[in-house]
Protein backbone atom coordinates (compact mmCIF):
# COMPACT_ATOMS: atom_id res chain seq x y z
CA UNK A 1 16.48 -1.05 -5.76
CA UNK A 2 17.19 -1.43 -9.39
CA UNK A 3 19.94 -4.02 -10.38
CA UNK A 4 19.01 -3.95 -14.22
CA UNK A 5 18.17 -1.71 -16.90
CA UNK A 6 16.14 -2.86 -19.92
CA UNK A 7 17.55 -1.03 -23.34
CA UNK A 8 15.72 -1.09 -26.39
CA UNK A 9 17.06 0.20 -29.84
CA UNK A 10 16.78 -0.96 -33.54
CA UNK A 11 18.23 -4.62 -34.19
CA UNK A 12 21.95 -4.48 -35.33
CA UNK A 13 22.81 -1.35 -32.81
CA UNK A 14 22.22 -2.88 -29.53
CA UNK A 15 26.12 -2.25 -28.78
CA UNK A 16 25.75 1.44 -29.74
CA UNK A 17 22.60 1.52 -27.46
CA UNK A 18 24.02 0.08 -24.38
CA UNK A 19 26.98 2.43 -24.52
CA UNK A 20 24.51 5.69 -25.21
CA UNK A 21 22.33 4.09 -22.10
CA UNK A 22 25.11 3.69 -19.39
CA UNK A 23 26.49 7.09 -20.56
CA UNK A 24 23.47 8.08 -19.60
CA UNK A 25 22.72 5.88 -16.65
CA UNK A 26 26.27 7.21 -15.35
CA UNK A 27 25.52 10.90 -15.56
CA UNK A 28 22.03 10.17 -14.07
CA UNK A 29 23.53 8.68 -11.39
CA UNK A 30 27.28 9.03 -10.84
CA UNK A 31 27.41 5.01 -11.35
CA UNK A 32 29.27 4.22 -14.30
CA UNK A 33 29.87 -0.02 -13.56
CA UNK A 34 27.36 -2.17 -15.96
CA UNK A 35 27.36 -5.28 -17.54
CA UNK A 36 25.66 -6.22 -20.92
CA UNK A 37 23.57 -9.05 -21.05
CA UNK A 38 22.39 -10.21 -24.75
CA UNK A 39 19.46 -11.22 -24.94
CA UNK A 40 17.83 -13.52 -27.48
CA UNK A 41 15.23 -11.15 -28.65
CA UNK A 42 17.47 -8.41 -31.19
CA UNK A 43 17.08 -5.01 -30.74
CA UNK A 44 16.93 -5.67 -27.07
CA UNK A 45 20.23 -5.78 -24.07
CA UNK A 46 20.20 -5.73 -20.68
CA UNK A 47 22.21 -3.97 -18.69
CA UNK A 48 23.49 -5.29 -15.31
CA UNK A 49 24.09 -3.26 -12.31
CA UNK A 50 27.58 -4.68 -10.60
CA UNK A 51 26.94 -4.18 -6.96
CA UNK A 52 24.95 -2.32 -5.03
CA UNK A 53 21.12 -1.21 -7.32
CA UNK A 54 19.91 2.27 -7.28
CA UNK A 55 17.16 3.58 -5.58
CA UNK A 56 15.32 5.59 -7.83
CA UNK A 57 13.21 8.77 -7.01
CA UNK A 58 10.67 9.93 -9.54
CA UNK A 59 12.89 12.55 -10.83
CA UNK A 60 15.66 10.33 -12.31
CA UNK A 61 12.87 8.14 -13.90
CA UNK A 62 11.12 11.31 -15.11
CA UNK A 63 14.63 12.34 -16.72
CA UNK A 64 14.71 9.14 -18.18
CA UNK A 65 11.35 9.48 -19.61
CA UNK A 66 12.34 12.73 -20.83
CA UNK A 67 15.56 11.40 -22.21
CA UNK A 68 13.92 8.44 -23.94
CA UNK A 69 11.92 11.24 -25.74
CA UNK A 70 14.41 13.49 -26.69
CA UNK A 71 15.82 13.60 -30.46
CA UNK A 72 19.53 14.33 -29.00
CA UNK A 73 19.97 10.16 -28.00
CA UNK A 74 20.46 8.34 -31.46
CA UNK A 75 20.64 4.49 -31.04
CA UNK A 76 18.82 3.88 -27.27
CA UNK A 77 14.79 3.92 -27.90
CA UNK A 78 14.22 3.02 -23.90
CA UNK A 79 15.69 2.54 -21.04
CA UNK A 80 13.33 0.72 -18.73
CA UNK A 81 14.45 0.23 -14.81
CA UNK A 82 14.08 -2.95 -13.05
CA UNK A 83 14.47 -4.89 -9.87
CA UNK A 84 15.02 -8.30 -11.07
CA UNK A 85 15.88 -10.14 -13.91
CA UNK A 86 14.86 -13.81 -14.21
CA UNK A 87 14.06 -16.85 -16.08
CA UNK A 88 10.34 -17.01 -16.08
CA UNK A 89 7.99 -19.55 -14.39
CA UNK A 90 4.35 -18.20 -12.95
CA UNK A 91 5.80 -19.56 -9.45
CA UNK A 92 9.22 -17.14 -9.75
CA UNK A 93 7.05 -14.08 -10.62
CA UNK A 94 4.29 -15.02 -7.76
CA UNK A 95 7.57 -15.47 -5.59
CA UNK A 96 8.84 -12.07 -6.11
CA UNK A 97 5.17 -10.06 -5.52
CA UNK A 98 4.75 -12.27 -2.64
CA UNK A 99 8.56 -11.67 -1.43
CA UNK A 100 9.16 -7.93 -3.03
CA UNK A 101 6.07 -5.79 -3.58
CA UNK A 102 3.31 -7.22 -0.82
CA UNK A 103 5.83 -6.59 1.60
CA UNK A 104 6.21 -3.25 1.19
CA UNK A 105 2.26 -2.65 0.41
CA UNK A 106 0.09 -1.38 3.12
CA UNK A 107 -3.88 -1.08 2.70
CA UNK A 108 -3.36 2.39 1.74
CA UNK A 109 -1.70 1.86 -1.74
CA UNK A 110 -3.46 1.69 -5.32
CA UNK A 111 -1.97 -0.49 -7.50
CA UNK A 112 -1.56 -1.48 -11.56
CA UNK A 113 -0.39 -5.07 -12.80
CA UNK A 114 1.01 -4.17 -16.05
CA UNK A 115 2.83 -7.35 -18.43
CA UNK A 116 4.82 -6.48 -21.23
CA UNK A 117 5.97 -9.52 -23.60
CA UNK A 118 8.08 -9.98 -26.62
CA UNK A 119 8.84 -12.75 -29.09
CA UNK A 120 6.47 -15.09 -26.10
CA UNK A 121 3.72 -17.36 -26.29
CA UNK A 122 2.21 -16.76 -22.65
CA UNK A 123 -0.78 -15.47 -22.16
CA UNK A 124 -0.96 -12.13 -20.06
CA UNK A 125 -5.08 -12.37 -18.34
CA UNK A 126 -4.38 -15.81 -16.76
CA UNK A 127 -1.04 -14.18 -15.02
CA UNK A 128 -2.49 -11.09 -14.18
CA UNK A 129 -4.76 -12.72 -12.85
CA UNK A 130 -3.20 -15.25 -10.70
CA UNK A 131 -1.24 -12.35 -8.95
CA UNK A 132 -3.51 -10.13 -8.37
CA UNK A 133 -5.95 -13.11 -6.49
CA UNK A 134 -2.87 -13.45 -4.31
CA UNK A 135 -2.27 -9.71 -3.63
CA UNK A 136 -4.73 -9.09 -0.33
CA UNK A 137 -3.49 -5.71 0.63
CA UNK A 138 -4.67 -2.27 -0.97
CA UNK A 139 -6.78 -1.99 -4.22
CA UNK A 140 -6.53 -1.87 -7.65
CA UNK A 141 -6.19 1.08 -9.43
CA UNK A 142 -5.56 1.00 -13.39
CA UNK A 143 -5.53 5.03 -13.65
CA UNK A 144 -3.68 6.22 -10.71
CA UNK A 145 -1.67 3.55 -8.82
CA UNK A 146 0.59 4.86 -6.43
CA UNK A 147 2.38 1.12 -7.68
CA UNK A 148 3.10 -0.96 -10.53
CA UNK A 149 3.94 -4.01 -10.55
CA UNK A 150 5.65 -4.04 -14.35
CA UNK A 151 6.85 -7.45 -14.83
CA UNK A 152 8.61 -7.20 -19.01
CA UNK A 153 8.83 -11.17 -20.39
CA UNK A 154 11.11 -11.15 -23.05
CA UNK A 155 11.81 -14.95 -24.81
CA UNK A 156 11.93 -17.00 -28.15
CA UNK A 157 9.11 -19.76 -26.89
């Protein structure tokens, strides 16, 4: 389920973004009640999913995709789905993949670790790493996971 939606856009129109992103979030969706949440990195807001998250199928994050493409949206750049939003530590993230995705892993599944950062100072093999020496179920795929495990760190530090 996806409580949050990551927005990106050009520093200054953040507000412009987030209202082009739940427009399109809404029609996506028929869910028109979100949040913003500033963050301190410019030219990036969250927005927060009051109540109940979605539960995406591929299509509506292949429209996405398509929309984040298209030259008809003007301010939002992305729009980037996700489960969680939380002050980082190694032992939060390795709390989540233990409690979240290994859960719902079987041996079957092929998966991707994939770490985005922004304006941050920690270092992406070491955590990549650590989670993937405590993920004991299925195997790593890095060109056709049937999972990702996309964690985005956004900070000043």
């Amino acid at each position: 389920m996806y409580n949050f939606f990551l927005v990106s856009s050009d520093v200054h129109l953040e507000k412009n973004a987030i209202s082009e992103a739940a427009w399109i979030l809404s029609h996506l969706t028929d869910i028109n009640n979100f949040e913003p949440v500033l963050l301190p990195v410019g030219g990036l807001t969250l927005l927060k999913l009051e109540g109940e998250g979605i539960d995406f199928d591929n299509s509506i994050y292949d429209h996405i995709k398509l929309l984040n493409q298209s030259s008809g949206i003007k301010f939002c750049h992305k729009i980037i789905p996700l489960e969680i939003y939380q002050l980082f530590s190694e032992d939060n993230i390795l709390g989540w993949v233990k409690g979240n995705v290994i859960e719902r892993m079987t041996n079957k599944h092929k998966w991707r670790i994939t770490i985005n950062k922004r304006h941050s100072n920690v270092r992406i093999s070491p955590l990549i790493t650590l989670i993937a020496s405590n993920i004991k179920v299925g195997t790593v795929n890095l060109k056709e996971p049937n999972i990702i495990i996309q964690i985005e760190i956004i900070g000043k530090n």
